[in-house]
N, C-alpha and C. Protein backbone atom coordinates (compact mmCIF):
# COMPACT_ATOMS: atom_id res chain seq x y z
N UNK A 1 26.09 1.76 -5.06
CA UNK A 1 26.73 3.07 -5.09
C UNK A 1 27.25 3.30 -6.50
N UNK A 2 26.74 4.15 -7.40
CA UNK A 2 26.95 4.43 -8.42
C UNK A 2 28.35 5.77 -8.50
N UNK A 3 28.50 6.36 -7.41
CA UNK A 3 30.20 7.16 -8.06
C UNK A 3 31.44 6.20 -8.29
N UNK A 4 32.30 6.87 -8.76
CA UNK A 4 33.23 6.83 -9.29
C UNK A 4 34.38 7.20 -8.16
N UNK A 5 35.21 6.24 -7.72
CA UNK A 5 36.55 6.86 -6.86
C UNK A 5 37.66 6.74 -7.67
N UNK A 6 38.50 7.56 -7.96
CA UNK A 6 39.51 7.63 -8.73
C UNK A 6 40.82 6.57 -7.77
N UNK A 7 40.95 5.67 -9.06
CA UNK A 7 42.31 4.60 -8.29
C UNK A 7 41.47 3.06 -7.38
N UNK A 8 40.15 3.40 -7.12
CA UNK A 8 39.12 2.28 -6.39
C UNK A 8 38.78 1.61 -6.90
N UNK A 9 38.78 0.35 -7.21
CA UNK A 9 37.93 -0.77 -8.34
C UNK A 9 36.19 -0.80 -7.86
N UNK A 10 35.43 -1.24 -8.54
CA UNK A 10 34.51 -1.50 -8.37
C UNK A 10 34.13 -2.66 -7.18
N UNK A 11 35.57 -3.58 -7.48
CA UNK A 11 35.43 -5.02 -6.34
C UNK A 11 35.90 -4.42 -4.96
N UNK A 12 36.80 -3.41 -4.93
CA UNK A 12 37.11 -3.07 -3.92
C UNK A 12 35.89 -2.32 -3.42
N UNK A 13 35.36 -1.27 -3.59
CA UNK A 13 33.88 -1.07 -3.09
C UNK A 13 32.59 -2.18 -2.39
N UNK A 14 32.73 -2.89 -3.49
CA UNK A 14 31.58 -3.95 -3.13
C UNK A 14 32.48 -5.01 -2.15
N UNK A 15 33.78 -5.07 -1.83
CA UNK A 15 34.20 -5.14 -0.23
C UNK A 15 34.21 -4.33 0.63
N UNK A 16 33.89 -2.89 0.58
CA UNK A 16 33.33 -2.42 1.76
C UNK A 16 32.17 -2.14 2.07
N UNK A 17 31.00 -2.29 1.05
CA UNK A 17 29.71 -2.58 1.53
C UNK A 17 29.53 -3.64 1.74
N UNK A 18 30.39 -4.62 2.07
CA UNK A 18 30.10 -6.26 2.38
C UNK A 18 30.29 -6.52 3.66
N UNK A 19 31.42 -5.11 3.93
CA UNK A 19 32.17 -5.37 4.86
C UNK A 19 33.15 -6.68 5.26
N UNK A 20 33.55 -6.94 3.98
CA UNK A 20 35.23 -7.87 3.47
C UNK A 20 36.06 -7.07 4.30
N UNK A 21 35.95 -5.65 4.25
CA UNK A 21 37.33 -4.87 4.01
C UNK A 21 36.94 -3.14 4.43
N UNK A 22 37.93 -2.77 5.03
CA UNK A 22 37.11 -1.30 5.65
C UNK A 22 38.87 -0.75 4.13
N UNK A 23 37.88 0.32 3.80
CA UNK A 23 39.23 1.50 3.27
C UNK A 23 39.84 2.06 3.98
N UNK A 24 41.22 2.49 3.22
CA UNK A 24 42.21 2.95 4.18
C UNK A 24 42.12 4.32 4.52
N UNK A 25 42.36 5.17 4.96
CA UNK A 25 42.05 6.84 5.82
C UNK A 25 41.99 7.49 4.06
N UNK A 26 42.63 7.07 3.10
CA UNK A 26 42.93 8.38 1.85
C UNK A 26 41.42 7.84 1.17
N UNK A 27 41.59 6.68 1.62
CA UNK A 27 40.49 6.48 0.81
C UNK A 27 38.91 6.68 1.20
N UNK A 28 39.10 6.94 2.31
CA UNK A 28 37.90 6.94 2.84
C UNK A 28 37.20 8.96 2.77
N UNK A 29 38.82 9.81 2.58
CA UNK A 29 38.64 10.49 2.16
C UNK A 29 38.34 11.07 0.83
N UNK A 30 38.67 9.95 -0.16
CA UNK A 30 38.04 10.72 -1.34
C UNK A 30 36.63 9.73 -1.57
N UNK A 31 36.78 9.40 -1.08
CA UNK A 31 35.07 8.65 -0.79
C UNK A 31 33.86 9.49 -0.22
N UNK A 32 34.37 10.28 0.80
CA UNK A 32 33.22 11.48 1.27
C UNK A 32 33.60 12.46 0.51
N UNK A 33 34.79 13.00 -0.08
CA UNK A 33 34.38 14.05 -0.75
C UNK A 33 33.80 13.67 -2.17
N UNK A 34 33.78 12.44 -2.65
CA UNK A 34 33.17 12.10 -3.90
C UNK A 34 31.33 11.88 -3.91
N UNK A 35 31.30 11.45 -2.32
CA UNK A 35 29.77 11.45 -2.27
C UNK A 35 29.46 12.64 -1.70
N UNK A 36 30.29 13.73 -1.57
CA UNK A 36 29.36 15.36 -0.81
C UNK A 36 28.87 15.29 0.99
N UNK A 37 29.89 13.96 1.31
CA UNK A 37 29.82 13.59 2.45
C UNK A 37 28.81 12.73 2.88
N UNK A 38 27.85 11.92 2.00
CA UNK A 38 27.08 10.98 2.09
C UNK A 38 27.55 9.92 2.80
N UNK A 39 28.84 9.46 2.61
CA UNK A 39 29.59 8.37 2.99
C UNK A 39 30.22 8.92 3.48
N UNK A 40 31.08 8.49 5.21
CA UNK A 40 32.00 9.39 5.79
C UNK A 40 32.83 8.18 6.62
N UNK A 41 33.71 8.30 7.00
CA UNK A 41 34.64 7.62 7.44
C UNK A 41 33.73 6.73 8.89
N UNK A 42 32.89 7.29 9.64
CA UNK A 42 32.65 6.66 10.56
C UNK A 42 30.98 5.67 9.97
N UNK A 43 30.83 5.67 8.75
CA UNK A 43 30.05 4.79 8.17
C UNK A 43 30.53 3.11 8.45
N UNK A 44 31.88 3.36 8.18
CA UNK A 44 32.59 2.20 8.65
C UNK A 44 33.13 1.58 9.42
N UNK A 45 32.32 2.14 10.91
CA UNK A 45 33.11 1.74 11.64
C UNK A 45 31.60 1.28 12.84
N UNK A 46 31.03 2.66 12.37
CA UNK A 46 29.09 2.56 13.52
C UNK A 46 28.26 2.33 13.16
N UNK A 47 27.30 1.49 13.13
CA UNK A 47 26.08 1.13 12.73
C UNK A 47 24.92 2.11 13.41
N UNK A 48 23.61 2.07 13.23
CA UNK A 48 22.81 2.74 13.66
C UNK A 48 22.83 2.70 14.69
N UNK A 49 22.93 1.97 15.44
CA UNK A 49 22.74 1.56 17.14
C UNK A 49 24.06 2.00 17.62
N UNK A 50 25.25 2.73 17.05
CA UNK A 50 26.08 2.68 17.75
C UNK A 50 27.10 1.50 18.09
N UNK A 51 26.90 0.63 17.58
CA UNK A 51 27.93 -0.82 17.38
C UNK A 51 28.67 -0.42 16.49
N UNK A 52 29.65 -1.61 16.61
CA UNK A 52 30.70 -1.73 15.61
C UNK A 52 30.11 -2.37 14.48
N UNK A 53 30.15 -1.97 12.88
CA UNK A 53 29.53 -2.27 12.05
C UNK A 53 30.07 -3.87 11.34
């Protein structure tokens, strides 16, 4: 993921695509509005199948 979250480290990202670490609600909001809603809060929570990710 190449954007930029203002206040987000880079390590903190690459713990939630690792799934180390889910972001917290603010963050998860400037996360979809930084990707145009590409990434959205329930990315982190559902997998394709509907599981817990």
């Amino acid at each position: 993921m190449a954007v930029r979250v203002k206040d987000i480290s880079p390590s903190g990202v690459r713990k939630w695509m690792y799934g180390e670490r889910i972001p917290r609600p603010d963050q998860m909001r400037r996360l979809a509005f930084a990707t145009n809603g590409e990434v959205m809060p329930n990315d982190f929570f559902l997998s394709e199948h509907g599981n817990a990710a």
